[in-house]
Protein backbone atom coordinates (compact mmCIF):
# COMPACT_ATOMS: atom_id res chain seq x y z
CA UNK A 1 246.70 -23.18 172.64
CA UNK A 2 245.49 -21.73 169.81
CA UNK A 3 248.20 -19.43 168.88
CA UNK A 4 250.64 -22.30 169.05
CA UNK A 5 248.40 -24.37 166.72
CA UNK A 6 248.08 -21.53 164.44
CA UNK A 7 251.81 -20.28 164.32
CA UNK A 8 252.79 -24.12 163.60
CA UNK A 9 250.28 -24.33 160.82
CA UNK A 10 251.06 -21.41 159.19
CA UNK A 11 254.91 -22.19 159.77
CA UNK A 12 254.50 -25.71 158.16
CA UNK A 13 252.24 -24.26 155.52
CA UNK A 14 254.88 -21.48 154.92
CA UNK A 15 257.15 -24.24 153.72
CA UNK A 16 254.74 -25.19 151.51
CA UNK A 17 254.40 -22.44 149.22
CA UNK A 18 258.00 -22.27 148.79
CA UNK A 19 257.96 -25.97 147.52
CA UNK A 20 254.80 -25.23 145.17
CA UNK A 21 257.31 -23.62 142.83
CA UNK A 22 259.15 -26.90 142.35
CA UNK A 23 255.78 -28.44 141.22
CA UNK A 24 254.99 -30.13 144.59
CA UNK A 25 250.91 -30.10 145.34
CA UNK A 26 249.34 -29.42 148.38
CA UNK A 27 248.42 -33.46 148.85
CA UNK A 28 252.14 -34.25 148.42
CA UNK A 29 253.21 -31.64 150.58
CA UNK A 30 251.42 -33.27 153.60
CA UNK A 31 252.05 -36.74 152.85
CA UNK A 32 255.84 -35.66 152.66
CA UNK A 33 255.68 -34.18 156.24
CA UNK A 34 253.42 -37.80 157.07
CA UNK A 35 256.55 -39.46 156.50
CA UNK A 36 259.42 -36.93 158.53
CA UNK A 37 257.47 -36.00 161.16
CA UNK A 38 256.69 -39.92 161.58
CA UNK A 39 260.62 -40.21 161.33
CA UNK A 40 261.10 -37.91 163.88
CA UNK A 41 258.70 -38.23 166.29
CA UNK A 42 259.82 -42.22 166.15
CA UNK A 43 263.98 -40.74 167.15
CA UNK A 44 262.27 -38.48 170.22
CA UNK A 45 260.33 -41.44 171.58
CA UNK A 46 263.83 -43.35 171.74
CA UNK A 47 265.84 -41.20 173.81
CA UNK A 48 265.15 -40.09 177.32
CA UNK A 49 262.93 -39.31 178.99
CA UNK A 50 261.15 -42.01 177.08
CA UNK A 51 263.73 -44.44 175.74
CA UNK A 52 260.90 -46.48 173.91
CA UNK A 53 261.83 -49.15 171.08
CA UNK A 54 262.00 -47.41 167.93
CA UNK A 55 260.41 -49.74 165.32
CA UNK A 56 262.31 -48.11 162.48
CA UNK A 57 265.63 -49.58 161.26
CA UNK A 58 268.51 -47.56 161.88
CA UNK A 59 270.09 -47.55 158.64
CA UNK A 60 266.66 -45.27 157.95
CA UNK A 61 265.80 -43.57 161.16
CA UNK A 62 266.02 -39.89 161.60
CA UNK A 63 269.76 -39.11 162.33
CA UNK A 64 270.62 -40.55 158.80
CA UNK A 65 269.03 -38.14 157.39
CA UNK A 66 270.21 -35.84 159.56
CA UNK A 67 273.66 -37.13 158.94
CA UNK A 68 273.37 -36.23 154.90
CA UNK A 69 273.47 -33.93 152.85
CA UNK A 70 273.09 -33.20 148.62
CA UNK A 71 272.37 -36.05 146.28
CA UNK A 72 273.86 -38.41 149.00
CA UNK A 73 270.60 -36.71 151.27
CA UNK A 74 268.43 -37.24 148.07
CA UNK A 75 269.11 -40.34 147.54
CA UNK A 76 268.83 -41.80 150.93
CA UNK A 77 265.44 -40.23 151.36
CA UNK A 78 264.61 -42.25 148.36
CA UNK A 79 265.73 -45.27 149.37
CA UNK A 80 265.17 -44.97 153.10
CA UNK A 81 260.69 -44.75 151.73
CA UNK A 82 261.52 -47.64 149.55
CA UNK A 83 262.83 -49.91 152.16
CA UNK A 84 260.12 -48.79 155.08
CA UNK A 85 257.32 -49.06 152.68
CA UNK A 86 258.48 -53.00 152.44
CA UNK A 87 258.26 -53.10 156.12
CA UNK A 88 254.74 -55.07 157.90
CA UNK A 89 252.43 -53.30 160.60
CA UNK A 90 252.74 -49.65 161.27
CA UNK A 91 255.58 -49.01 159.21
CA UNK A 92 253.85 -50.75 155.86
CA UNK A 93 250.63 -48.74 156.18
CA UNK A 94 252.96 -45.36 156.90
CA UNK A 95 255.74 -45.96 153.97
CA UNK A 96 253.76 -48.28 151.58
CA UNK A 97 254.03 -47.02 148.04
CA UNK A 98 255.99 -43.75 149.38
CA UNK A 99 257.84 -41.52 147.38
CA UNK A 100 259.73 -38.37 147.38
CA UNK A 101 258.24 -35.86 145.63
CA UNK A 102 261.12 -33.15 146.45
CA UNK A 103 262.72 -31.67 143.39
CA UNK A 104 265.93 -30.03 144.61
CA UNK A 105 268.27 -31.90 147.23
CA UNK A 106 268.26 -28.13 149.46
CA UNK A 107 264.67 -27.86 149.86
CA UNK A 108 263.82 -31.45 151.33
CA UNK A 109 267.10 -30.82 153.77
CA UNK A 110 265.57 -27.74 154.55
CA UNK A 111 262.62 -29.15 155.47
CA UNK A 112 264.27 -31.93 157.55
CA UNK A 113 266.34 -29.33 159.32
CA UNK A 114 264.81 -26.31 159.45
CA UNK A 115 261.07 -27.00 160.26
CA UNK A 116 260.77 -30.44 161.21
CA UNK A 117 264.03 -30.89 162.91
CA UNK A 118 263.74 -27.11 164.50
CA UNK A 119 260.30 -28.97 166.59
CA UNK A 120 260.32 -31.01 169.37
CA UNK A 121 257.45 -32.80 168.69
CA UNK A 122 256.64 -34.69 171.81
CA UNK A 123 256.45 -32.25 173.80
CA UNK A 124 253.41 -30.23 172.08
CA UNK A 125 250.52 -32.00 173.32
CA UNK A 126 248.53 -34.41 171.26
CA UNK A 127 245.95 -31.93 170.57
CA UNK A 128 248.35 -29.01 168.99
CA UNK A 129 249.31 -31.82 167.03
CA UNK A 130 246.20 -32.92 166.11
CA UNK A 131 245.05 -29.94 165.36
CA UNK A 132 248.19 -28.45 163.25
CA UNK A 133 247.32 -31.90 161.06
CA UNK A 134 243.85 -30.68 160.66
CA UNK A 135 244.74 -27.09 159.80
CA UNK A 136 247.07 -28.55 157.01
CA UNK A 137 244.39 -30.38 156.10
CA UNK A 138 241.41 -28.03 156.04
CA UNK A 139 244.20 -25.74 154.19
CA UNK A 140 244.64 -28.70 151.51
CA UNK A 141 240.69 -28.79 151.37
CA UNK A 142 240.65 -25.72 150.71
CA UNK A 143 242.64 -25.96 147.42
CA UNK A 144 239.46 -26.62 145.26
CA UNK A 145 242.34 -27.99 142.35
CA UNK A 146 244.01 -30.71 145.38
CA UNK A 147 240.03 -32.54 145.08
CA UNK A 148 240.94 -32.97 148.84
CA UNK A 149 237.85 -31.20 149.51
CA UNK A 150 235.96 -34.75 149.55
CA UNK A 151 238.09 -36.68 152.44
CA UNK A 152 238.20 -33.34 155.15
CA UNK A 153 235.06 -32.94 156.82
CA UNK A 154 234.99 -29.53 158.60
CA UNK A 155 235.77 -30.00 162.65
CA UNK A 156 232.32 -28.23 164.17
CA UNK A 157 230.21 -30.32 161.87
CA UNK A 158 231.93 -33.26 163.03
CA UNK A 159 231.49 -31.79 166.39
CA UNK A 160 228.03 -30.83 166.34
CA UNK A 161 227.48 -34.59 164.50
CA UNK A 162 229.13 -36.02 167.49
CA UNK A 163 227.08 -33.94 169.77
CA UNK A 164 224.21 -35.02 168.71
CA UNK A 165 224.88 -39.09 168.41
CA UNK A 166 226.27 -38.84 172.12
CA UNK A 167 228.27 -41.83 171.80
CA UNK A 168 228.82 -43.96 175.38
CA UNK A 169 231.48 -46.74 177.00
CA UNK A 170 231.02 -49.91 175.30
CA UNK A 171 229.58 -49.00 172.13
CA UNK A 172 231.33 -49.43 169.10
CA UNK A 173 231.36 -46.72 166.31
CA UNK A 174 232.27 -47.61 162.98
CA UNK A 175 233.09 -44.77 159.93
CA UNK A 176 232.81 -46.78 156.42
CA UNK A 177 234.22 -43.91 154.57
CA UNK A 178 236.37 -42.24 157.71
CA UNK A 179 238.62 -40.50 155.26
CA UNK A 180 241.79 -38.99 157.71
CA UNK A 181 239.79 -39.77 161.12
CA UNK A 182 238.13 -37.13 162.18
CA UNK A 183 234.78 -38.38 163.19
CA UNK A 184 236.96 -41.59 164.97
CA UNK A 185 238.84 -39.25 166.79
CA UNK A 186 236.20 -36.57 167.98
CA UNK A 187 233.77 -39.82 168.94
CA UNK A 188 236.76 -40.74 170.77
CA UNK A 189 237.37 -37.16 172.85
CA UNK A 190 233.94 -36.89 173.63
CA UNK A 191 233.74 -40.41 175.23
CA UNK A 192 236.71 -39.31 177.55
CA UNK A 193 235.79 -36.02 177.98
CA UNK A 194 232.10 -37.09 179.22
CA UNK A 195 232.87 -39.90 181.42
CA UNK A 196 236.17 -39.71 183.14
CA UNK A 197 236.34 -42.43 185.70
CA UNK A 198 236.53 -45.05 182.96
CA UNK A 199 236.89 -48.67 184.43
CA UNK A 200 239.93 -50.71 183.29
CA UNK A 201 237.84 -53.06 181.20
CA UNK A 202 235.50 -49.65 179.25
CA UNK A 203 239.66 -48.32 179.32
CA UNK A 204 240.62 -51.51 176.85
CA UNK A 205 237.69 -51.23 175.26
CA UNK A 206 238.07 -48.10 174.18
CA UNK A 207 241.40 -48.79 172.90
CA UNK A 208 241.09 -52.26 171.25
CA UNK A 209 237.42 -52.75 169.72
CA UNK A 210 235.57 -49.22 169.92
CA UNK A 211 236.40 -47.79 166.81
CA UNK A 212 236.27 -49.25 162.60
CA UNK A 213 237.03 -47.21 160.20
CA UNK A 214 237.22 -48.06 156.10
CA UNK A 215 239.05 -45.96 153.44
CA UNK A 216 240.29 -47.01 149.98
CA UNK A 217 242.81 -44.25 149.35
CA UNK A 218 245.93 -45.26 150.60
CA UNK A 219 247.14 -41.96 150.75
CA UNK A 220 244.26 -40.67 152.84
CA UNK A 221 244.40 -43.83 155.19
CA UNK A 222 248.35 -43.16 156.08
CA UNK A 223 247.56 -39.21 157.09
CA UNK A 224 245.07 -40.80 159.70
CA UNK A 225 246.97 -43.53 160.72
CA UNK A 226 249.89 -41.30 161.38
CA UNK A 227 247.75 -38.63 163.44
CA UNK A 228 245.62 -40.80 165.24
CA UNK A 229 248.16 -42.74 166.87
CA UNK A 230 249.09 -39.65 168.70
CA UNK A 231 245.19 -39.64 170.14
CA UNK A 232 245.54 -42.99 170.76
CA UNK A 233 243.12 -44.78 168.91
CA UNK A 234 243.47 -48.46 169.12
CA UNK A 235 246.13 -50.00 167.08
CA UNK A 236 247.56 -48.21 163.32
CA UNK A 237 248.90 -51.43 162.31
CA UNK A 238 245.62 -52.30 161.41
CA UNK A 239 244.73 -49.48 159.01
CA UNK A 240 246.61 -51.76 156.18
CA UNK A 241 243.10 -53.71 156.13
CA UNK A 242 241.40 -50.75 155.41
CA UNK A 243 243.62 -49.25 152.92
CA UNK A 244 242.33 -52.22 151.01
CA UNK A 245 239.15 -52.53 151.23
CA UNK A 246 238.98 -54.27 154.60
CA UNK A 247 238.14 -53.40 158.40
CA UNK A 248 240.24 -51.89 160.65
CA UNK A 249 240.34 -50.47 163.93
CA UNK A 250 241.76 -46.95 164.60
C-alpha cells in the first residue's frame, strides 16, 4: 500500500515541477488536479461496472476533453470551469470561482492524458487516494513560500489527537477551522475501525449528522470536499455553507 501511495505521489508531483516553469504554484497545481481528477473519477463511476448518474453535463464531462486538443483543448477547459462553477450542490462547491491556471495548451493535455487519464481511479482504494491527496498536500505544506503550511495538519498528530479524544457512535464532532478534512476524516476511520458491527441507525448517523466542519477559504474547502467524498463523509453538497462562513457537514 504504501509503495503505490508513494509512486502516485511522486508521479503526480513529478508533473508538477514540470509545470512550475510555466509559473504555476504548488496551491494551483493541486486545485488543478481537484478539478480533473473530479472530472474523471465522475466518467468511471458512469460506465460499468458502476453505471451511476454522472451529475456533470456532458457538453463538460471528461471525454470532451479527451476529445480536444490545442487552443480548441484550452479553451474548452476554460469554459467547461466556467459553466460547472455556475452549477448548485456538489458541482458549485467543486468548480465555483475555478480557473485554469495552465499556460501552454500541451502541458494541461498532458496532464489530462498522460497522468490523470493514464489512472483508473476507482479502482485504487479510497485510502491510496486519500492518502496520495495528503502527500500532495503535506508536499504543498512543505513549500514554506505556498503559506499552505497553516491549513495541513501533519497525519500522526491528527492521529495521536484522535487517539486520545476516542470519539464513539452517536457523538457528533465538529472542526471550526477543519481546513482540507483531516481531523473529520481520521475521527471518522477510527469510529469504524473501533466498532464494526455498527447498527443501521449509528450507520446513518454517521453519515448524515456526525461530522461539522467550517472553513473560509474556498480553495481549501473544495480540496476536502473533493477527497472526502471518496471516505464517505456525509454529504459535499453541503461544504458551500462552509465555504462561507456557515455550517456544514462533511
Amino acid at each position: 500500500m504504501y509503495t503505490t501511495t508513494h509512486s502516485l505521489v511522486q508521479k503526480l508531483w513529478n508533473y508538477c515541477n514540470v509545470l512550475r516553469d510555466d509559473g504555476m504554484s504548488y496551491g494551483d497545481y493541486v486545485e488543478q488536479l481537484t478539478y480533473l481528477l473530479f472530472l474523471k473519477m465522475a466518467d468511471e463511476r458512469s460506465a460499468p461496472p458502476y453505471n451511476q448518474p454522472s451529475i456533470v453535463p456532458a457538453a463538460y464531462a471528461w471525454p470532451t476533453l479527451l476529445a480536444k486538443d490545442g487552443d480548441e483543448l484550452f479553451d474548452h477547459y476554460r469554459h467547461a470551469l466556467e459553466k460547472l462553477g455556475q452549477e448548485k450542490g456538489t458541482l458549485g462547491l467543486i468548480f465555483g470561482k475555478a480557473q485554469n491556471k495552465f499556460q501552454d495548451p500541451a502541458k494541461l493535455r498532458r496532464v489530462i492524458v498522460d497522468l490523470i487519464g493514464a489512472e483508473t481511479w476507482t479502482i485504487l482504494g479510497a485510502d491510496v487516494k486519500g492518502d496520495a491527496y495528503e502527500g500532495l498536500l503535506e508536499k504543498n505544506a512543505q513549500d514554506t513560500k505556498s503559506g499552505a503550511g497553516q491549513y495541513f495538519t501533519p497525519r500522526a498528530l491528527i492521529q495521536a489527537m484522535v487517539d486520545c479524544i476516542a470519539p464513539q457512535p452517536g457523538e457528533r464532532i465538529t472542526d471550526p477551522a477543519c481546513g482540507t478534512g483531516g481531523f473529520l476524516f481520521t475521527a471518522h476511520n477510527y469510529i469504524t475501525a473501533h466498532n464494526k458491527s455498527l447498527t443501521r441507525d449509528q450507520l446513518r448517523h454517521l453519515k448524515e449528522k456526525a461530522f461539522t466542519g467550517y472553513e473560509l477559504v474556498q480553495g481549501t474547502a473544495r480540496v476536502c470536499a473533493m477527497v472526502k467524498p471518496h471516505q464517505r463523509l456525509g454529504r459535499p453538497e453541503a461544504a458551500r455553507r462552509g465555504a462561507t462562513g456557515r455550517a456544514r457537514s462533511t
